[in-house]
C-alpha atoms as a PDB file:
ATOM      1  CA  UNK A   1       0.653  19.597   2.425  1.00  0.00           C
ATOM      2  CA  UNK A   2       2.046  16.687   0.132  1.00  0.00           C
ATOM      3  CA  UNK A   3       2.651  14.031   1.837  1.00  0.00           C
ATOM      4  CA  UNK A   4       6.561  13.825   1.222  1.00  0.00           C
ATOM      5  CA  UNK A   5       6.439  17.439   2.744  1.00  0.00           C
ATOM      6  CA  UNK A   6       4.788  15.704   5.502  1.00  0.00           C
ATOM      7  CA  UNK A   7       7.167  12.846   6.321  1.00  0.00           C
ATOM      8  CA  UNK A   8      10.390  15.155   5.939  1.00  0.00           C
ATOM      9  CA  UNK A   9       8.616  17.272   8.769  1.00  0.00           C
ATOM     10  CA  UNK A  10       7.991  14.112  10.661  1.00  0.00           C
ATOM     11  CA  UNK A  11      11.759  12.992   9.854  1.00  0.00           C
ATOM     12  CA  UNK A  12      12.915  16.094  11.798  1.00  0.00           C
ATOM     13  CA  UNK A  13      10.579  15.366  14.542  1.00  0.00           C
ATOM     14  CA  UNK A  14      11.581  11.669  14.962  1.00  0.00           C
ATOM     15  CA  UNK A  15      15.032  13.131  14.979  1.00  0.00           C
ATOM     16  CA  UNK A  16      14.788  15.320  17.736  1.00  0.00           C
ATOM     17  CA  UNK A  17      13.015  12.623  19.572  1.00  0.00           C
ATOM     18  CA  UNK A  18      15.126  10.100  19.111  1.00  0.00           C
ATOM     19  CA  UNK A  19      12.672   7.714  18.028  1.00  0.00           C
ATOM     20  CA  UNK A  20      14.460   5.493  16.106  1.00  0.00           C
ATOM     21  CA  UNK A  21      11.847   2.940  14.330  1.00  0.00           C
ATOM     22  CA  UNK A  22      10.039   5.973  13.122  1.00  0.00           C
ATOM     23  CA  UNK A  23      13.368   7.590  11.943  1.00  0.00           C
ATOM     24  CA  UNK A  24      14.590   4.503  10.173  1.00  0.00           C
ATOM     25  CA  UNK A  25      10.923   4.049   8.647  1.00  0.00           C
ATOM     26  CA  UNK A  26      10.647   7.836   7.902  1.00  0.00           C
ATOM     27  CA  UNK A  27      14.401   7.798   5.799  1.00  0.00           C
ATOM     28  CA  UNK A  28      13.348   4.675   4.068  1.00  0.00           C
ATOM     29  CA  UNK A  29      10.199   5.718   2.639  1.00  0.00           C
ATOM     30  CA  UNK A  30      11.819   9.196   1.130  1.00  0.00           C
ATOM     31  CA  UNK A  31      14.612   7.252   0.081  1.00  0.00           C
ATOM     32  CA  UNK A  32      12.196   5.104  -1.992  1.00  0.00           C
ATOM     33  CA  UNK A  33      10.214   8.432  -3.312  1.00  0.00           C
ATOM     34  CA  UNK A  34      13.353   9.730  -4.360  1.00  0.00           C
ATOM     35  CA  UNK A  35      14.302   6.880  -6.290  1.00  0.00           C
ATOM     36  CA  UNK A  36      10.937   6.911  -7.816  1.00  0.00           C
ATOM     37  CA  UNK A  37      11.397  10.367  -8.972  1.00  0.00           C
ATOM     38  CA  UNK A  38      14.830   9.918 -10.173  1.00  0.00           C
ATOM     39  CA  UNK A  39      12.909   6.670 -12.624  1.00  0.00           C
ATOM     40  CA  UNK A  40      10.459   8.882 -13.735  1.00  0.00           C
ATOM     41  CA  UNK A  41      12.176  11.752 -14.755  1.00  0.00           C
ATOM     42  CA  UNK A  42      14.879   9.210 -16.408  1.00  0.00           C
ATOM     43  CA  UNK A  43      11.735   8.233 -18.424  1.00  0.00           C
ATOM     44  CA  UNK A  44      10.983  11.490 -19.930  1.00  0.00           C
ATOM     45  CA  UNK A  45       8.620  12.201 -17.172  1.00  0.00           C
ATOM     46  CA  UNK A  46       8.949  15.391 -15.012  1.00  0.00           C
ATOM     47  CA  UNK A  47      10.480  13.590 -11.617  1.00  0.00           C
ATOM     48  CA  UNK A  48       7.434  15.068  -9.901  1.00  0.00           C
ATOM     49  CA  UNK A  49       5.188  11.881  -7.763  1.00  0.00           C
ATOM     50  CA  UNK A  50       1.566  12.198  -7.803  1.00  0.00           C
ATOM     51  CA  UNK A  51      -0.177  10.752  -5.063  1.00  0.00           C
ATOM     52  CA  UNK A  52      -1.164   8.079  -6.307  1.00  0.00           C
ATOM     53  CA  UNK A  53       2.463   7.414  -6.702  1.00  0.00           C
ATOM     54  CA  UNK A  54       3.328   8.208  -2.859  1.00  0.00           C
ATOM     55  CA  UNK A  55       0.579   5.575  -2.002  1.00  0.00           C
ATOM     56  CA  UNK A  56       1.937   3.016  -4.500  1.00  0.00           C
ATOM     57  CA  UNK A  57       5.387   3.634  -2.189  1.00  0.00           C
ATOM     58  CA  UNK A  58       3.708   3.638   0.962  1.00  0.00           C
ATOM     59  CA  UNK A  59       1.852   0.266  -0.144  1.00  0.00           C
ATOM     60  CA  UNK A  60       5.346  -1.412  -1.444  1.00  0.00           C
ATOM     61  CA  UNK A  61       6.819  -0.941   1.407  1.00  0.00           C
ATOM     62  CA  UNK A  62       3.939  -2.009   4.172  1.00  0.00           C
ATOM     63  CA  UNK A  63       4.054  -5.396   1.588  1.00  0.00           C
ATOM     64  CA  UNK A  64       7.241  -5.535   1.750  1.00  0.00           C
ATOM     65  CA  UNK A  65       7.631  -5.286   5.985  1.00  0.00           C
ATOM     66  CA  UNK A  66       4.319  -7.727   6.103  1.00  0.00           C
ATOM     67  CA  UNK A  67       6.120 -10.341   3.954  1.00  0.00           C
ATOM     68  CA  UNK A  68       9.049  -9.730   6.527  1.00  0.00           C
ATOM     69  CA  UNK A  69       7.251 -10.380   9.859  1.00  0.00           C
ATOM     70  CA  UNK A  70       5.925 -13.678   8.315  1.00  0.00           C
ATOM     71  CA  UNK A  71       9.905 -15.243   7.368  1.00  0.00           C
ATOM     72  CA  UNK A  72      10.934 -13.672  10.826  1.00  0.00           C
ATOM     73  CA  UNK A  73       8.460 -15.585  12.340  1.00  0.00           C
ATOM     74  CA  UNK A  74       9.206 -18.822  10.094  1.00  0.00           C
ATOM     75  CA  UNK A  75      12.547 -18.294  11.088  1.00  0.00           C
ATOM     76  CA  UNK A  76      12.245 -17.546  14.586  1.00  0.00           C
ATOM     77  CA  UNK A  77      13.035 -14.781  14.765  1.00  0.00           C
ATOM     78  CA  UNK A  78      10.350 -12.580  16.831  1.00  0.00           C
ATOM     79  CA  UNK A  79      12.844  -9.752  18.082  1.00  0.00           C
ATOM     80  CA  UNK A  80      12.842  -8.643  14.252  1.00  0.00           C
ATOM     81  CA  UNK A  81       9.375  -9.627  13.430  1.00  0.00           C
ATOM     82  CA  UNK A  82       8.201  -6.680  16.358  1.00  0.00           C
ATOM     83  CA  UNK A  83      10.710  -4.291  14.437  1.00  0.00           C
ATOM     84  CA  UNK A  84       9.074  -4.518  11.369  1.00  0.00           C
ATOM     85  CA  UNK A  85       5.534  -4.676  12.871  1.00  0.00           C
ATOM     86  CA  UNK A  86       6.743  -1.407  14.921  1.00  0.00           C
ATOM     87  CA  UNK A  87       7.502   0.158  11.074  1.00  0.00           C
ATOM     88  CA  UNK A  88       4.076  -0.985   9.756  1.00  0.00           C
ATOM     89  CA  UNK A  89       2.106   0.785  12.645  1.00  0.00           C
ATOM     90  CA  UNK A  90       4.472   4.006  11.633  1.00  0.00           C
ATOM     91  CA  UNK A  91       3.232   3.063   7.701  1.00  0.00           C
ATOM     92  CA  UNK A  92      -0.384   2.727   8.520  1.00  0.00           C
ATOM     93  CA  UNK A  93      -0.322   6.315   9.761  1.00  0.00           C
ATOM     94  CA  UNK A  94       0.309   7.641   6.432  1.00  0.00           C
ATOM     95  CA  UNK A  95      -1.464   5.136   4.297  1.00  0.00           C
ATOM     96  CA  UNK A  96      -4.973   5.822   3.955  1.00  0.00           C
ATOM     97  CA  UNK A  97      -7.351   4.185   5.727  1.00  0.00           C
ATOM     98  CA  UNK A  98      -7.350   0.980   5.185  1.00  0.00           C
ATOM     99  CA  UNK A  99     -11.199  -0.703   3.989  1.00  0.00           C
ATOM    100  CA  UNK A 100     -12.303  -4.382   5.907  1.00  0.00           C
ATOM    101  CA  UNK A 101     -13.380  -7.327   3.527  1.00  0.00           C
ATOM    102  CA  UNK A 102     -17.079  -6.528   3.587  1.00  0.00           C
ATOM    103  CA  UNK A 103     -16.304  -3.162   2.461  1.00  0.00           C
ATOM    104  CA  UNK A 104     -14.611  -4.308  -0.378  1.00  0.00           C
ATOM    105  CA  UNK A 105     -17.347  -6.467  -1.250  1.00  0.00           C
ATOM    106  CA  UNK A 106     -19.916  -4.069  -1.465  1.00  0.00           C
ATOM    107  CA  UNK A 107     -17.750  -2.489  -3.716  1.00  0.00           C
ATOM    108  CA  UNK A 108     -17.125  -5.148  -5.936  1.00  0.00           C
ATOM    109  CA  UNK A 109     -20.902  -5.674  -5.745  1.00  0.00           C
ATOM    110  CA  UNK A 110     -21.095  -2.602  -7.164  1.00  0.00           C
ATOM    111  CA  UNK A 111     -18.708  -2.934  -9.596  1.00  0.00           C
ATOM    112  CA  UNK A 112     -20.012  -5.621 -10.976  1.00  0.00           C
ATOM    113  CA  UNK A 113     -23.811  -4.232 -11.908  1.00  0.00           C
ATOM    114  CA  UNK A 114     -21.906  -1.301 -13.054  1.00  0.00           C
ATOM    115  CA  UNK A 115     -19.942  -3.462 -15.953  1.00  0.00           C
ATOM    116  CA  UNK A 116     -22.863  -5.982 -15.875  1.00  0.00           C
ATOM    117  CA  UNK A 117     -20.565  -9.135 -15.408  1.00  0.00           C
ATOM    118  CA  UNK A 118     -22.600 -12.274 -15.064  1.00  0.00           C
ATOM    119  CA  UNK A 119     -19.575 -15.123 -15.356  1.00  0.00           C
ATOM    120  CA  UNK A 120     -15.800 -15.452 -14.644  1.00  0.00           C
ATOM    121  CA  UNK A 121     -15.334 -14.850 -17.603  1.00  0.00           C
ATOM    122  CA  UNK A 122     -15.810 -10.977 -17.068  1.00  0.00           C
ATOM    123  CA  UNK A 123     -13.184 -11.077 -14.240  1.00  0.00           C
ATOM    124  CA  UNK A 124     -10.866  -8.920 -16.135  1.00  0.00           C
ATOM    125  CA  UNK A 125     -13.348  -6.144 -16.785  1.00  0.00           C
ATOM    126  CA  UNK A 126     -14.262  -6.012 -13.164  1.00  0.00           C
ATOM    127  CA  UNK A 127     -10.737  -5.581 -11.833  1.00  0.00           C
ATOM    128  CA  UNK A 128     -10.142  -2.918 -14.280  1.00  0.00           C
ATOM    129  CA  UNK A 129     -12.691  -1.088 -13.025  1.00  0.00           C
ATOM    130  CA  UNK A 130     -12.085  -2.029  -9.259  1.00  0.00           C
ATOM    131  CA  UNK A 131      -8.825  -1.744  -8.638  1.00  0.00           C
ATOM    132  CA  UNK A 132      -8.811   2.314  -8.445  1.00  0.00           C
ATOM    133  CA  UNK A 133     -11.046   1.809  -6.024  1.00  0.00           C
ATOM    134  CA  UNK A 134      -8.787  -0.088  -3.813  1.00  0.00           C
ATOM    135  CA  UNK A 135      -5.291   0.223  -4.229  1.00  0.00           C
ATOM    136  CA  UNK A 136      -3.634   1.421  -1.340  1.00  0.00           C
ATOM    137  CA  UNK A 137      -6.636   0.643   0.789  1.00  0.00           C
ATOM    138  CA  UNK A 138      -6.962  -3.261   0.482  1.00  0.00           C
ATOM    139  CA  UNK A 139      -4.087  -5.865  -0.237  1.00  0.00           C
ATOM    140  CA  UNK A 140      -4.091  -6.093  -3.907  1.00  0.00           C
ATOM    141  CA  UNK A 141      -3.430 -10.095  -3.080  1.00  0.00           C
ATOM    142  CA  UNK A 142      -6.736 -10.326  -2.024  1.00  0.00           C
ATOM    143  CA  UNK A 143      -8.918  -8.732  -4.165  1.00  0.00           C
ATOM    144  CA  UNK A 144      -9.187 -11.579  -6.828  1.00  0.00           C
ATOM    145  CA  UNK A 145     -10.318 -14.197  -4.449  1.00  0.00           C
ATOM    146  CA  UNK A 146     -13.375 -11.948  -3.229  1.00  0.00           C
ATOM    147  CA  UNK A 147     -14.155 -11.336  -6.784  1.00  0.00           C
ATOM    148  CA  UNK A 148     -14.169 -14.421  -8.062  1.00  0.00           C
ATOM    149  CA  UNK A 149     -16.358 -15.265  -4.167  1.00  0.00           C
ATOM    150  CA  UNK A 150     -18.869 -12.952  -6.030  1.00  0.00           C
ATOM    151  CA  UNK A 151     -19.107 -13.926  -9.491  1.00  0.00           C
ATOM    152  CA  UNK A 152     -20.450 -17.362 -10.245  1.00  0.00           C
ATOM    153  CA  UNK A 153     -18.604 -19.721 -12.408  1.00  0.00           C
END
């Protein structure tokens, strides 16, 4: 089942339960596919999402709600900070799972005998060839810094 197949049957659900954090996370998300689709096929493209595209959503919008929670709580604001951390447990859910920092590491590790980088200065051909390997399963944010922990200057 594709996965906005998946979240329309999970919109109905929500519906009937009257679980509204879900609902409102559930509409935004194919909202956001839907614009997506309309872009592509506006492009020339066929208006259909691959899944790397419905991850590339998914991963927008749990950004998006994390950079929320942090100005809520700047702003004091906690009663909408817990909304939006409500709507990130409903993301992570869908999303898949998620990898921890050492995991990531390894992987750069690997990544980086596999290009045979030895300075810095082969940064760029390491994230080309790591970042497949991680989007939508680590914050893109902090990818570089581990990199660049692993490479020597």
């Amino acid at each position: 089942m594709a996965l906005k197949d998946k979240l329309t049957e999970d919109l109905k659900i929500a519906m009937k339960a009257r679980d509204q954090v879900r609902l409102d996370t559930l509409r935004a998300l194919l909202t956001e596919m839907k614009n997506m689709s309309i872009a592509q096929k506006g492009e020339g493209g066929t208006g259909e999402l691959t899944e790397a595209d419905e991850i590339a959503v998914l991963s927008r919008a749990r950004k998006q709600r994390d950079e929320s929670i942090v100005a809520f709580r700047n702003g004091n604001r906690p009663d909408l900070a817990a909304i939006e951390e409500a709507q990130v447990a409903v993301l992570l859910e869908y999303l898949p799972k998620q990898l921890t920092a050492d995991e990531v590491k390894a992987i750069i590790a690997g990544v980086i005998a596999e290009v045979g980088a030895t300075t810095r200065k082969d940064m760029g051909k390491v994230m080309g060839k790591l970042m497949p390997h991680v989007k939508g399963k680590f914050p893109g944010d902090q990818v570089k810094p581990l990199v660049e922990s692993l490479l020597p200057a």
